[in-house]
PDB file of N, CA and C in Angstrom:
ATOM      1  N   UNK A   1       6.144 -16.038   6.745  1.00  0.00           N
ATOM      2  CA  UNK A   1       4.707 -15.974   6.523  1.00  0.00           C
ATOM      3  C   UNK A   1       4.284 -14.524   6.307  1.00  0.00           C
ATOM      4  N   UNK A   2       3.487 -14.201   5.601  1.00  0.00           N
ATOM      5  CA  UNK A   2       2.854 -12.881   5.360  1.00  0.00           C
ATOM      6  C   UNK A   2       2.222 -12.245   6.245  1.00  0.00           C
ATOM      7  N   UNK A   3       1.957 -11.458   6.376  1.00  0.00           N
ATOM      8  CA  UNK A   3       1.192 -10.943   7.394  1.00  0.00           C
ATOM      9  C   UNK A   3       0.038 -10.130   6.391  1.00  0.00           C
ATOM     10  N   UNK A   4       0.285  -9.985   5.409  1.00  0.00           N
ATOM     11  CA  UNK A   4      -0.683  -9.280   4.565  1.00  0.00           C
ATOM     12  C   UNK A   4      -0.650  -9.436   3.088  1.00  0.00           C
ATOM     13  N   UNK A   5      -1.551 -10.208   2.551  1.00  0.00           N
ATOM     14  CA  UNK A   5      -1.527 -10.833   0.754  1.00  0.00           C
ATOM     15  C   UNK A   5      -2.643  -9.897   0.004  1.00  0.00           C
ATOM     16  N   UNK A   6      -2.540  -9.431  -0.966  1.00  0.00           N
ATOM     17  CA  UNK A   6      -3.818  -8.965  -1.786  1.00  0.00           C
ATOM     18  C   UNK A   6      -3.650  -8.930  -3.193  1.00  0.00           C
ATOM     19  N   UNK A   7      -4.352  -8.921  -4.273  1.00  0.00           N
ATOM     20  CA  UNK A   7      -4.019  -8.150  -5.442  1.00  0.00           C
ATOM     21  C   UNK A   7      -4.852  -6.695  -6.138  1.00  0.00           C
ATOM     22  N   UNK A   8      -4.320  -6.479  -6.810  1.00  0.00           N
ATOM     23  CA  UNK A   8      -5.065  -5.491  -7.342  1.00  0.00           C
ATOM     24  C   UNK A   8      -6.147  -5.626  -7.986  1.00  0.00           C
ATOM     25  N   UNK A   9      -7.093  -5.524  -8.021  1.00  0.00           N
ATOM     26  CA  UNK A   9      -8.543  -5.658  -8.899  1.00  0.00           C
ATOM     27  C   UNK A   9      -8.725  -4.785 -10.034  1.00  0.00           C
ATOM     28  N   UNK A  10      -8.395  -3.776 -10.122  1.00  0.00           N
ATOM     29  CA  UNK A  10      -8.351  -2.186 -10.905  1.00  0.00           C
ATOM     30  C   UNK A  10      -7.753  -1.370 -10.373  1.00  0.00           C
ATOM     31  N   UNK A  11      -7.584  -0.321 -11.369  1.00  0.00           N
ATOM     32  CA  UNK A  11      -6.853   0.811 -11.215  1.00  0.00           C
ATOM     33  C   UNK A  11      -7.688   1.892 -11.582  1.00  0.00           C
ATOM     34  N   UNK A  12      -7.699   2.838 -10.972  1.00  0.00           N
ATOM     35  CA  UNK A  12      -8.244   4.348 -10.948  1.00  0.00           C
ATOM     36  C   UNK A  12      -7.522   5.169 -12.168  1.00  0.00           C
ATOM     37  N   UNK A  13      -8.707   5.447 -12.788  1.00  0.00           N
ATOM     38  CA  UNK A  13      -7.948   6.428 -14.118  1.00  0.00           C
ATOM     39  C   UNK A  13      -6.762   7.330 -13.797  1.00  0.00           C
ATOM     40  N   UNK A  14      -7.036   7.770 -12.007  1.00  0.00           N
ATOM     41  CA  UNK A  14      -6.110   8.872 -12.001  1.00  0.00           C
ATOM     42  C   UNK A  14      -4.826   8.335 -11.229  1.00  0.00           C
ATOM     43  N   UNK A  15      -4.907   7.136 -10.827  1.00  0.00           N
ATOM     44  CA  UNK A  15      -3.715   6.271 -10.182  1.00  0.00           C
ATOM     45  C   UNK A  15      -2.860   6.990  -9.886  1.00  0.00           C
ATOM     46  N   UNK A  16      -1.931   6.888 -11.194  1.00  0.00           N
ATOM     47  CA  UNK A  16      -0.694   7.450 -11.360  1.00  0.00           C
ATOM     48  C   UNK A  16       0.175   8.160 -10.882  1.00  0.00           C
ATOM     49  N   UNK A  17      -1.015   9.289 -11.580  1.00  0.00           N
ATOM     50  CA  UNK A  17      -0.298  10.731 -10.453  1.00  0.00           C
ATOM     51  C   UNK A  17       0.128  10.849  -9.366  1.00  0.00           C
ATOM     52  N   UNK A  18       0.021   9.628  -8.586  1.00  0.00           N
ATOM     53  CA  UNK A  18       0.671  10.312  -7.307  1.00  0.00           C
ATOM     54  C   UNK A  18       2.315   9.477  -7.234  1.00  0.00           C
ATOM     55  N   UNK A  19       2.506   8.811  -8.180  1.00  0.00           N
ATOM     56  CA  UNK A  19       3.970   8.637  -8.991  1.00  0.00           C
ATOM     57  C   UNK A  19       4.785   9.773  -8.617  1.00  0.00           C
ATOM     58  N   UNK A  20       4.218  10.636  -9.495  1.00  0.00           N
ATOM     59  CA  UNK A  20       5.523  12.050  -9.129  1.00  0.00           C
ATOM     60  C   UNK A  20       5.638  12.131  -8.204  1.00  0.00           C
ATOM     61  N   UNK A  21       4.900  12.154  -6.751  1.00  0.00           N
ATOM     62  CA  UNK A  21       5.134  12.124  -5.386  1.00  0.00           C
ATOM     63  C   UNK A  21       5.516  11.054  -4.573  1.00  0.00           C
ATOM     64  N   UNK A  22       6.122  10.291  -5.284  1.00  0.00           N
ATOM     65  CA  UNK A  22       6.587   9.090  -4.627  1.00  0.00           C
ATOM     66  C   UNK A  22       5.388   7.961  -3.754  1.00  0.00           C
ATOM     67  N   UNK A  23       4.494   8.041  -4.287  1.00  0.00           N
ATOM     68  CA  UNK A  23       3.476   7.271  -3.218  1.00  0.00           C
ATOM     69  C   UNK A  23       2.693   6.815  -4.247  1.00  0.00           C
ATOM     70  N   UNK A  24       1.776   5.938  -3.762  1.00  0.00           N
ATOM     71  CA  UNK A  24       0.503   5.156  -4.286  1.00  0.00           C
ATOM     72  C   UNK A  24      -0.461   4.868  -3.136  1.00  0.00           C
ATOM     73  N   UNK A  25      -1.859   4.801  -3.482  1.00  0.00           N
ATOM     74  CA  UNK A  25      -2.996   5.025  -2.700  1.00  0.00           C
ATOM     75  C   UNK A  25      -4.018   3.834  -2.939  1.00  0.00           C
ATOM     76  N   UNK A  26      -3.673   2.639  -2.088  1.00  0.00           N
ATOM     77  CA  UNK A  26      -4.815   1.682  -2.116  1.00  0.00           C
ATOM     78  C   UNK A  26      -6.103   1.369  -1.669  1.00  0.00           C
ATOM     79  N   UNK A  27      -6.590   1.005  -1.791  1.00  0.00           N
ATOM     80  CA  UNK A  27      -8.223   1.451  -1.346  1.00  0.00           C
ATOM     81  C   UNK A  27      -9.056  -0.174  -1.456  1.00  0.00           C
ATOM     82  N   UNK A  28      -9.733  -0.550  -1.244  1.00  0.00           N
ATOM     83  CA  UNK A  28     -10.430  -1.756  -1.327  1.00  0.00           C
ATOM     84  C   UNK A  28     -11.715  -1.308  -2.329  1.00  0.00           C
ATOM     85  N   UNK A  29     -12.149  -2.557  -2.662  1.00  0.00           N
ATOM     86  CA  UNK A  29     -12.789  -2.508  -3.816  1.00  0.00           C
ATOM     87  C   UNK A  29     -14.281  -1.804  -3.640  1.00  0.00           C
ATOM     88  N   UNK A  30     -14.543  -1.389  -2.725  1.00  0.00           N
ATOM     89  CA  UNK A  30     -15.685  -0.482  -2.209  1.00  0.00           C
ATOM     90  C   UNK A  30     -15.426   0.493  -1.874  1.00  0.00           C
ATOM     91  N   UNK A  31     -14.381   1.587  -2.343  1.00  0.00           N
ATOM     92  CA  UNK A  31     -13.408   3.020  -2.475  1.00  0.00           C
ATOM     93  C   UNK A  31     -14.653   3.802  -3.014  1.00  0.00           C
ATOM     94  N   UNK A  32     -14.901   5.040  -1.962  1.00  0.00           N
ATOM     95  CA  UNK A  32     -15.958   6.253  -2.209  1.00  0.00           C
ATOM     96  C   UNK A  32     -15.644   6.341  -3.556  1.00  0.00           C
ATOM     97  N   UNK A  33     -16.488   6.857  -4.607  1.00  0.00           N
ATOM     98  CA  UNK A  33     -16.374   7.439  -5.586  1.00  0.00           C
ATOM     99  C   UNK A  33     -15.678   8.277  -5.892  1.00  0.00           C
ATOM    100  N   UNK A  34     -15.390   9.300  -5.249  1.00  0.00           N
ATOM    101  CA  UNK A  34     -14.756  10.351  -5.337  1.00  0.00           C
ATOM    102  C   UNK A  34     -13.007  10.169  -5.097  1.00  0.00           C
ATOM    103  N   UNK A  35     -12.843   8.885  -4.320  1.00  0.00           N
ATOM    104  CA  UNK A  35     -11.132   8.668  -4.466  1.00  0.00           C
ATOM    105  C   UNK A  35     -11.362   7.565  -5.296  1.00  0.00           C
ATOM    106  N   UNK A  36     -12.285   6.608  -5.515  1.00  0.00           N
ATOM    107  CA  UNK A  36     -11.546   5.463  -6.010  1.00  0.00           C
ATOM    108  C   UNK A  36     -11.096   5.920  -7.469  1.00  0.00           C
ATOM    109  N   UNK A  37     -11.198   6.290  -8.192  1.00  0.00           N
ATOM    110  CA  UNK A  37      -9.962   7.211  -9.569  1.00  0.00           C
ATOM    111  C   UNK A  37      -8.964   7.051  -9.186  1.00  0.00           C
ATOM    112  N   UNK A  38      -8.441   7.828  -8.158  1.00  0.00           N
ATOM    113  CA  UNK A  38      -6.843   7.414  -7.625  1.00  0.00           C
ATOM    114  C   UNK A  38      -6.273   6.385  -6.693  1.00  0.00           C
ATOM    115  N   UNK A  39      -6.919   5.518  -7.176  1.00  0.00           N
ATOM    116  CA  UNK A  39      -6.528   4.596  -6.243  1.00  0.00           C
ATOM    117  C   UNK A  39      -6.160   3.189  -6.776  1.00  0.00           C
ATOM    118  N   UNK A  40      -5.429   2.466  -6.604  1.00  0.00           N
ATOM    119  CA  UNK A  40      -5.238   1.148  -6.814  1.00  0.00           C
ATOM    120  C   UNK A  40      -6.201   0.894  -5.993  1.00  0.00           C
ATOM    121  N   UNK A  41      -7.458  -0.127  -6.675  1.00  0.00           N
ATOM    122  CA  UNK A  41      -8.393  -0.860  -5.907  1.00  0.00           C
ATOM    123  C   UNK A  41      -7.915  -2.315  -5.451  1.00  0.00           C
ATOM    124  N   UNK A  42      -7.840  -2.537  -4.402  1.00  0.00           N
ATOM    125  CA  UNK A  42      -7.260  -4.122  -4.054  1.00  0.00           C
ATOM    126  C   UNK A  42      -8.450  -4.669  -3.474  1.00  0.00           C
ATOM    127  N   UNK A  43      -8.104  -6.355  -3.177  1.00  0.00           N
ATOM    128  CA  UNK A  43      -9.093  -7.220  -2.100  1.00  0.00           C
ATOM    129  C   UNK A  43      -9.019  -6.802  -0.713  1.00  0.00           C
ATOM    130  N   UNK A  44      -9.635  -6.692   0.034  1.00  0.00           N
ATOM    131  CA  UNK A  44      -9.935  -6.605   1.118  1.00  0.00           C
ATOM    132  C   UNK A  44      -9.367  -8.086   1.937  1.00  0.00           C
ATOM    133  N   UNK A  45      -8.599  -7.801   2.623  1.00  0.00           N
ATOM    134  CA  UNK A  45      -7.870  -9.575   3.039  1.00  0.00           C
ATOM    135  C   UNK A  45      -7.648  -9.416   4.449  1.00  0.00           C
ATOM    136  N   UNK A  46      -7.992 -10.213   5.818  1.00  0.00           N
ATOM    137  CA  UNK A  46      -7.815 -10.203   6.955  1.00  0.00           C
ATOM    138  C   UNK A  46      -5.939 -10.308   6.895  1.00  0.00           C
ATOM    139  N   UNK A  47      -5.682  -9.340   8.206  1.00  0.00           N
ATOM    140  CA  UNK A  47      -4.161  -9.308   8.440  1.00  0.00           C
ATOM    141  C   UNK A  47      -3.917 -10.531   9.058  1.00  0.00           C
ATOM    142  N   UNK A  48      -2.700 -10.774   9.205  1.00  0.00           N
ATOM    143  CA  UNK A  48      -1.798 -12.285  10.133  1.00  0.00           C
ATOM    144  C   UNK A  48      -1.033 -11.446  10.899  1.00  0.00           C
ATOM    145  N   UNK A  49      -1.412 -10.881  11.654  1.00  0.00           N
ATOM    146  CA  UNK A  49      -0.093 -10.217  12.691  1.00  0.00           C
ATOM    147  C   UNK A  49      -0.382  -8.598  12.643  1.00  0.00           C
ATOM    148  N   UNK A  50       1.163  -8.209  12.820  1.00  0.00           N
ATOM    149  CA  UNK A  50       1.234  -7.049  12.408  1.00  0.00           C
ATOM    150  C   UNK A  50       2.606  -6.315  11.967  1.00  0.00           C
ATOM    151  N   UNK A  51       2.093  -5.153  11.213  1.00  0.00           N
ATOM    152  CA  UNK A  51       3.136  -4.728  10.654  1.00  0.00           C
ATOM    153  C   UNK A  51       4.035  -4.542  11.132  1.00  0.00           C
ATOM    154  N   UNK A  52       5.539  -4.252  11.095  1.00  0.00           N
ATOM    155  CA  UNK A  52       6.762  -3.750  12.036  1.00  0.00           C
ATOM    156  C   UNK A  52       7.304  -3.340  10.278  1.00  0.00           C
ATOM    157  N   UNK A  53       8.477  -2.305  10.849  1.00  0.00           N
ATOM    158  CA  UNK A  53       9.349  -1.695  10.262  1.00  0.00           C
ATOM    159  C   UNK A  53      10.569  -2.820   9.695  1.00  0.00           C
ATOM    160  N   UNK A  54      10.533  -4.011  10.616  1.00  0.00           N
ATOM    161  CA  UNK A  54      11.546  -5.133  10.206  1.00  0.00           C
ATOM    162  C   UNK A  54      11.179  -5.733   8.910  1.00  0.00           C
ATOM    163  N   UNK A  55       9.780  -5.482   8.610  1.00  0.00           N
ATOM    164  CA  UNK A  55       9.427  -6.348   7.263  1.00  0.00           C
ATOM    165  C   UNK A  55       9.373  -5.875   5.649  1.00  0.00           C
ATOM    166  N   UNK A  56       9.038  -6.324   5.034  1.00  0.00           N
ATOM    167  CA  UNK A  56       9.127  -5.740   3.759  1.00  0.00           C
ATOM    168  C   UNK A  56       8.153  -5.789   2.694  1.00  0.00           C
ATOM    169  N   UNK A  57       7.736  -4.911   2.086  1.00  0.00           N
ATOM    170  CA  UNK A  57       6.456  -4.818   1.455  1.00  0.00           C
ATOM    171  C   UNK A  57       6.674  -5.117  -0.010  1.00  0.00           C
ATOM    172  N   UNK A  58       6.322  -6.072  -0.629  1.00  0.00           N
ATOM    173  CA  UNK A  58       6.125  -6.536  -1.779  1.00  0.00           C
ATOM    174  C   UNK A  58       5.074  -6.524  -3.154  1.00  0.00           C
ATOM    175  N   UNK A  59       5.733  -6.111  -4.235  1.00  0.00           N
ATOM    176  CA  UNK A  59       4.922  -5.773  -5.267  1.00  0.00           C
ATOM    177  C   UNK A  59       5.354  -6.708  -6.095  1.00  0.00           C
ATOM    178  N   UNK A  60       4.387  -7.921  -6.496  1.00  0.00           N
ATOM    179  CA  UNK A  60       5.222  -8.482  -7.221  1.00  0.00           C
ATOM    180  C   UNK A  60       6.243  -9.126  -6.779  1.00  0.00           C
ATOM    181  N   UNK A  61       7.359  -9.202  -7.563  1.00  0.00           N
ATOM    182  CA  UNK A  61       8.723  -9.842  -7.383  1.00  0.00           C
ATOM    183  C   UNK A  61       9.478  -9.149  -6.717  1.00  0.00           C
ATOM    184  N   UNK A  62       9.125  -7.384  -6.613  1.00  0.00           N
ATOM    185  CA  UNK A  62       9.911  -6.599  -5.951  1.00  0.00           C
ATOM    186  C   UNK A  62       9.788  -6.230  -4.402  1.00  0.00           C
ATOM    187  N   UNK A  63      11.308  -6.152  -3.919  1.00  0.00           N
ATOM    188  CA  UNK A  63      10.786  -5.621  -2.261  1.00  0.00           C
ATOM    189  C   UNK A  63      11.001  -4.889  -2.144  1.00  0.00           C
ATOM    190  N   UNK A  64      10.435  -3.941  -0.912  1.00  0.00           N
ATOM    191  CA  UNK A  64      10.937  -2.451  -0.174  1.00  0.00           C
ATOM    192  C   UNK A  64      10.660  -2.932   1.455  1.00  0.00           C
ATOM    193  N   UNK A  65      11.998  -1.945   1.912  1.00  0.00           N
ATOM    194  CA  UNK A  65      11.885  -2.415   3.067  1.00  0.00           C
ATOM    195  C   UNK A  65      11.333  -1.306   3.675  1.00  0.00           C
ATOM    196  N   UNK A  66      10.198  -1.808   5.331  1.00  0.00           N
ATOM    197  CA  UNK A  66       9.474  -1.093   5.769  1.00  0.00           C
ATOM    198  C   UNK A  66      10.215   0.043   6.501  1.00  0.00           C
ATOM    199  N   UNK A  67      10.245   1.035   6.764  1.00  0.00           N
ATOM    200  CA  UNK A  67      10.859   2.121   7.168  1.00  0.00           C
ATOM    201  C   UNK A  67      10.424   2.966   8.691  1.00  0.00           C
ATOM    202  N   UNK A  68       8.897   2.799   8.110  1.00  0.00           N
ATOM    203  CA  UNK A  68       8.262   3.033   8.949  1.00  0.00           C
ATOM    204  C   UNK A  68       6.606   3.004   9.246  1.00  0.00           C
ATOM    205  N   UNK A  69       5.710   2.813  10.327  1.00  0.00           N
ATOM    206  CA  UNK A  69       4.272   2.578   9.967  1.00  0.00           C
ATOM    207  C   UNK A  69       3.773   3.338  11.084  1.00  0.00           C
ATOM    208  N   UNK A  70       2.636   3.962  10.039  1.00  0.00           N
ATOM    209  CA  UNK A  70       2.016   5.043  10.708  1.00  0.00           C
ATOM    210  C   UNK A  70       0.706   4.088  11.679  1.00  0.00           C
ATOM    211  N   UNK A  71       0.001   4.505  12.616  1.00  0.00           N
ATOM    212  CA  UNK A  71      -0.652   4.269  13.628  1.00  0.00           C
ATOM    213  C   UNK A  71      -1.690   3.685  13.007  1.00  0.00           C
ATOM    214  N   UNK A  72      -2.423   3.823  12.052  1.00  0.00           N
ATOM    215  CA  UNK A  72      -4.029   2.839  11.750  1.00  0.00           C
ATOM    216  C   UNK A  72      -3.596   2.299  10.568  1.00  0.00           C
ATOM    217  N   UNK A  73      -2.487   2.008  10.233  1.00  0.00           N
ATOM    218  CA  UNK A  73      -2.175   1.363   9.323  1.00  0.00           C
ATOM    219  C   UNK A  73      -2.736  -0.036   8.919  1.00  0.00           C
ATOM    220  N   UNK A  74      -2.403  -0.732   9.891  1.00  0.00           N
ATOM    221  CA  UNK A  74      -2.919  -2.261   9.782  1.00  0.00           C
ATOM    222  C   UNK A  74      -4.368  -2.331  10.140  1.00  0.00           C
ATOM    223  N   UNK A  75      -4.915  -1.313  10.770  1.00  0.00           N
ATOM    224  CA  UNK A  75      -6.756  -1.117  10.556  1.00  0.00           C
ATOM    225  C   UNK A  75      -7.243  -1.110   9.891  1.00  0.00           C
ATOM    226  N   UNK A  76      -6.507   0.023   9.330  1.00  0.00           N
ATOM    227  CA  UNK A  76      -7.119   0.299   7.627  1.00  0.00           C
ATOM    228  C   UNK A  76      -7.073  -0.443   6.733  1.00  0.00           C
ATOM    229  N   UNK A  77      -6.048  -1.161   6.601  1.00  0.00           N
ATOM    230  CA  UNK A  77      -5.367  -2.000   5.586  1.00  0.00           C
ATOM    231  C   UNK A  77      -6.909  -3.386   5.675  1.00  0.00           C
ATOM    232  N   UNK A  78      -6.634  -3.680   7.222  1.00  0.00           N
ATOM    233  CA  UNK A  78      -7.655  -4.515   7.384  1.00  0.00           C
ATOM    234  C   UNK A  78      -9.376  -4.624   7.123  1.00  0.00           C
ATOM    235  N   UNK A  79      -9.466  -3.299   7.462  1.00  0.00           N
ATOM    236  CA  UNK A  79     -11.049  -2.843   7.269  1.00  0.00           C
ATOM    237  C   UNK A  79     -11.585  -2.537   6.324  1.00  0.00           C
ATOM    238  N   UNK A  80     -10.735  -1.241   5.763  1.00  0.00           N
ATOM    239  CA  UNK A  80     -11.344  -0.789   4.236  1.00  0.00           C
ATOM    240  C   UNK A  80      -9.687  -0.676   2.656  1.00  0.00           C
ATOM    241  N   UNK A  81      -8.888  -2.181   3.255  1.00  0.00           N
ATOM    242  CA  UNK A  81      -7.662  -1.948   2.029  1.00  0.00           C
ATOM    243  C   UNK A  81      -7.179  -0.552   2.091  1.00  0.00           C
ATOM    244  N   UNK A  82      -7.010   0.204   2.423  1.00  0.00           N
ATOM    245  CA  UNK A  82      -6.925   1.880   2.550  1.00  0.00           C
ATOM    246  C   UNK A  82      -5.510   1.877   3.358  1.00  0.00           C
ATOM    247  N   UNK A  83      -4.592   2.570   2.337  1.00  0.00           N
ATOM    248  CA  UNK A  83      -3.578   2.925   3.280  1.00  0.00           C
ATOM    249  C   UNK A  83      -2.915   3.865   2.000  1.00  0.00           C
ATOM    250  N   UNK A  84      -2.223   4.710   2.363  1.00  0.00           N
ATOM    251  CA  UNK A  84      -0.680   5.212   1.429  1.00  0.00           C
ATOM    252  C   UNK A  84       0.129   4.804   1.628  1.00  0.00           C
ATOM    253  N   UNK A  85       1.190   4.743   0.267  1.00  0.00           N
ATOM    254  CA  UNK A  85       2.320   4.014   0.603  1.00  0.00           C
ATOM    255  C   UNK A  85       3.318   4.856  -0.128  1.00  0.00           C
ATOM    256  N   UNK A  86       4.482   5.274   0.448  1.00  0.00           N
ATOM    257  CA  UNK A  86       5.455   6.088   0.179  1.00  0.00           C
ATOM    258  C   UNK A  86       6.868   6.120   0.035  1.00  0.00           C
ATOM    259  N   UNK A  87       7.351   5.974  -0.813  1.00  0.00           N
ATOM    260  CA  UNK A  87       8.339   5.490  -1.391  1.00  0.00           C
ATOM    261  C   UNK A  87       9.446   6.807  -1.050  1.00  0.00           C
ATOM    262  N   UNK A  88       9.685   6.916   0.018  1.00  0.00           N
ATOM    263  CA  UNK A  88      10.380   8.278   0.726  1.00  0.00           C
ATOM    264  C   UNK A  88      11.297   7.899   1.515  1.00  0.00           C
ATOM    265  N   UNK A  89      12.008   6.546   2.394  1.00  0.00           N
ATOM    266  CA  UNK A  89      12.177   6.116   3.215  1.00  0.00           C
ATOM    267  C   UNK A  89      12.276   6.781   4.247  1.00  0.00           C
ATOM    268  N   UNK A  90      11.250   7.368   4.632  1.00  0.00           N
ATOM    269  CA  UNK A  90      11.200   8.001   6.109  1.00  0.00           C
ATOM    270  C   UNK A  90      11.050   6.978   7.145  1.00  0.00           C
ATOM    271  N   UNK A  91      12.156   7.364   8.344  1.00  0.00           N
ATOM    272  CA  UNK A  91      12.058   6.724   9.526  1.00  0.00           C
ATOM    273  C   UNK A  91      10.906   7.279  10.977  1.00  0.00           C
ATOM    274  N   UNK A  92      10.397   8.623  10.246  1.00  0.00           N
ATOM    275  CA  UNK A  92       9.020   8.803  10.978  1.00  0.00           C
ATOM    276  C   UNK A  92       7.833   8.854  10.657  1.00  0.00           C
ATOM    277  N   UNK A  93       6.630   8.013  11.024  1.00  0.00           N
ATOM    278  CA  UNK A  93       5.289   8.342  10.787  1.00  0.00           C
ATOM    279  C   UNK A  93       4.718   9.520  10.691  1.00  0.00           C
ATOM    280  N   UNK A  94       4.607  10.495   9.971  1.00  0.00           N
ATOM    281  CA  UNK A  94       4.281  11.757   9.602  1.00  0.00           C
ATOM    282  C   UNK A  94       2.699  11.591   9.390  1.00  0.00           C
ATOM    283  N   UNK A  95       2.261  10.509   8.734  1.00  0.00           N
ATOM    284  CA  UNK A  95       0.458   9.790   8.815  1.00  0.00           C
ATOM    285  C   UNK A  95       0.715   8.995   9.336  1.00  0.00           C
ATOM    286  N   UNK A  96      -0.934   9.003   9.694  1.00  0.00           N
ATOM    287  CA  UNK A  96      -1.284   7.375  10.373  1.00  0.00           C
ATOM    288  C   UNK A  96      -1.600   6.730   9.573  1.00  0.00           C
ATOM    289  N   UNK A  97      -1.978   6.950   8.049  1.00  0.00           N
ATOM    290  CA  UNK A  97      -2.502   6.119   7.484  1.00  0.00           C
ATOM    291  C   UNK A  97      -1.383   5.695   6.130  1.00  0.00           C
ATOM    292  N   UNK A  98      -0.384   6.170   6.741  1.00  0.00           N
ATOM    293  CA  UNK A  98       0.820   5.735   5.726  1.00  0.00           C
ATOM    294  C   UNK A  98       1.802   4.843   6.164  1.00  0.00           C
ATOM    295  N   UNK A  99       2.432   3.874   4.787  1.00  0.00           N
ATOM    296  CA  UNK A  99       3.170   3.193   5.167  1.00  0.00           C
ATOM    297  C   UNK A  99       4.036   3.166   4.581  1.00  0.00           C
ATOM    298  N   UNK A 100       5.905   3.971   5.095  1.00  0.00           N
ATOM    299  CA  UNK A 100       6.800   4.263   4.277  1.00  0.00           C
ATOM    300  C   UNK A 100       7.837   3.149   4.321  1.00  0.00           C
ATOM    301  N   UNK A 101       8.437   3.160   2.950  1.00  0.00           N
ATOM    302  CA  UNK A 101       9.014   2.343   2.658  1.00  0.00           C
ATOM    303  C   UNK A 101      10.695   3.078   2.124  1.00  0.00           C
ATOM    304  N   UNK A 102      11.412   2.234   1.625  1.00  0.00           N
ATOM    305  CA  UNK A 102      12.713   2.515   1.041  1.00  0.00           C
ATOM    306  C   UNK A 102      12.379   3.367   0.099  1.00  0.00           C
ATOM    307  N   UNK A 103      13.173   4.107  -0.024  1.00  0.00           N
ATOM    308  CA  UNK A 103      13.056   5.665  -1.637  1.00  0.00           C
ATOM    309  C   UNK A 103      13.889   4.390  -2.577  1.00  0.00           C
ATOM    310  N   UNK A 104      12.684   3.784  -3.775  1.00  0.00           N
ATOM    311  CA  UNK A 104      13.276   2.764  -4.787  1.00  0.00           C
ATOM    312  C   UNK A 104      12.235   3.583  -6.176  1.00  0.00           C
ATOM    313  N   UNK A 105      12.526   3.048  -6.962  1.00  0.00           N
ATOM    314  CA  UNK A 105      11.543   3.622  -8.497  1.00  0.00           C
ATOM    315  C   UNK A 105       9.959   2.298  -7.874  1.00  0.00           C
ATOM    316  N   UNK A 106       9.235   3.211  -8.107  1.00  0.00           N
ATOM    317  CA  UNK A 106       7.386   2.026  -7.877  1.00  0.00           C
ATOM    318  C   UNK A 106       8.079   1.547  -9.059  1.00  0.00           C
ATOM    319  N   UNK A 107       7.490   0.323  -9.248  1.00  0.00           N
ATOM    320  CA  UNK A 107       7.242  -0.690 -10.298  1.00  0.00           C
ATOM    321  C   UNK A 107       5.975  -0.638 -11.050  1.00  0.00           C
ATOM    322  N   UNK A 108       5.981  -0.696 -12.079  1.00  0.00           N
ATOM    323  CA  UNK A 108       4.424  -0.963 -12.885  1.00  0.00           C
ATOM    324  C   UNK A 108       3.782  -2.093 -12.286  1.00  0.00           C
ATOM    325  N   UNK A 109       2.441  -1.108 -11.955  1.00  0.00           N
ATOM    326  CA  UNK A 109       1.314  -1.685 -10.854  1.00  0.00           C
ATOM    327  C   UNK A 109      -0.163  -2.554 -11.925  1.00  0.00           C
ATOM    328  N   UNK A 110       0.075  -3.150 -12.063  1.00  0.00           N
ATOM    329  CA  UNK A 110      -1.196  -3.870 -13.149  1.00  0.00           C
ATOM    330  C   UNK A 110      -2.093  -4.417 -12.405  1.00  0.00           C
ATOM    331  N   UNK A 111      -3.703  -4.489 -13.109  1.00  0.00           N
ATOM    332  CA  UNK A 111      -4.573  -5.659 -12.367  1.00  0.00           C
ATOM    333  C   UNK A 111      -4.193  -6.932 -12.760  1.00  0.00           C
ATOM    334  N   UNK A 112      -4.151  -7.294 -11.186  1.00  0.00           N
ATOM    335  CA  UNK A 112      -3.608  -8.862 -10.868  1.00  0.00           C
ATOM    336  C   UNK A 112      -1.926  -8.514 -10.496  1.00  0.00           C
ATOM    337  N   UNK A 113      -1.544  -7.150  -9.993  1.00  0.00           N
ATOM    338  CA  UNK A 113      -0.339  -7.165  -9.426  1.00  0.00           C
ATOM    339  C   UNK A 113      -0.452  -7.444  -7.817  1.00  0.00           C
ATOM    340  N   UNK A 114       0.155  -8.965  -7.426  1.00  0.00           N
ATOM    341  CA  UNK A 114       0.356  -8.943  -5.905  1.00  0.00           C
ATOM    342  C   UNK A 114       0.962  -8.227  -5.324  1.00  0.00           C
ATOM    343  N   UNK A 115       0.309  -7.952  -4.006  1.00  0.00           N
ATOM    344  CA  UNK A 115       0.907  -6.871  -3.114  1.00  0.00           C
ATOM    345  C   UNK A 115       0.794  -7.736  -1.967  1.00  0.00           C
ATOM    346  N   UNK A 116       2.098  -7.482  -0.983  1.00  0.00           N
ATOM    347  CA  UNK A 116       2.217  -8.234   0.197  1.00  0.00           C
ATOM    348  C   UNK A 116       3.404  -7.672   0.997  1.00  0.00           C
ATOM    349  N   UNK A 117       2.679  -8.022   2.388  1.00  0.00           N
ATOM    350  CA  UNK A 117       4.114  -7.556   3.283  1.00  0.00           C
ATOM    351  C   UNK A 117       4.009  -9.474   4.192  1.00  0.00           C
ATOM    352  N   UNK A 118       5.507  -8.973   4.256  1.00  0.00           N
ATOM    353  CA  UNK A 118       6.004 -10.311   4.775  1.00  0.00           C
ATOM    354  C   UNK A 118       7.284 -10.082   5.953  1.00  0.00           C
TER     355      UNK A 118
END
């Protein structure tokens, strides 16, 4: 069972960029002005649980496994869609508001790309 389903609604002109840095920046569809540009805008979706490092975060068809989760992760995620996600596989929370995953290539992120941890 999931513990967390959403899709993407839009994408922020400036998304991307944070590609070269291995991460992406989701935000819910009511993202300040001033970040929502970089941000994958998603739904806002109540959590089922909570995150652990045992699970795996899904884009699409693709998985990464969780590595590690920073402290307001599943708050944020819950409250305002808002989290980073970092494709670094670090085994320490360095943010609280990040959630690292396996060092894999991101996948092309489209509106209407599901995102889920399970």
């Amino acid at each position: 069972m999931a513990v967390f389903t959403t899709t993407v609604l839009s994408i922020g002109v400036e998304a991307e960029l944070f590609r070269e840095e291995n991460m992406i920046i989701l935000f819910g569809k009511d993202a300040p002005a001033a970040l929502a540009d970089y941000c994958y805008n998603i739904e806002v979706q109540p959590m089922n649980g909570t995150i652990t490092s045992e699970q795996k975060l899904w884009i699409d068809d693709q998985s990464y496994q969780i590595t590690s989760v920073g402290d307001v992760v599943s708050r944020n995620l819950q409250e305002l869609g808002h989290i980073t996600i970092k494709f670094d596989g670090s085994s320490t929370s360095e943010l609280p508001g990040t959630l690292y995953v396996e060092a894999k290539t991101i996948p092309v992120i489209e509106k209407g790309t599901k995102i889920s941890i399970k």
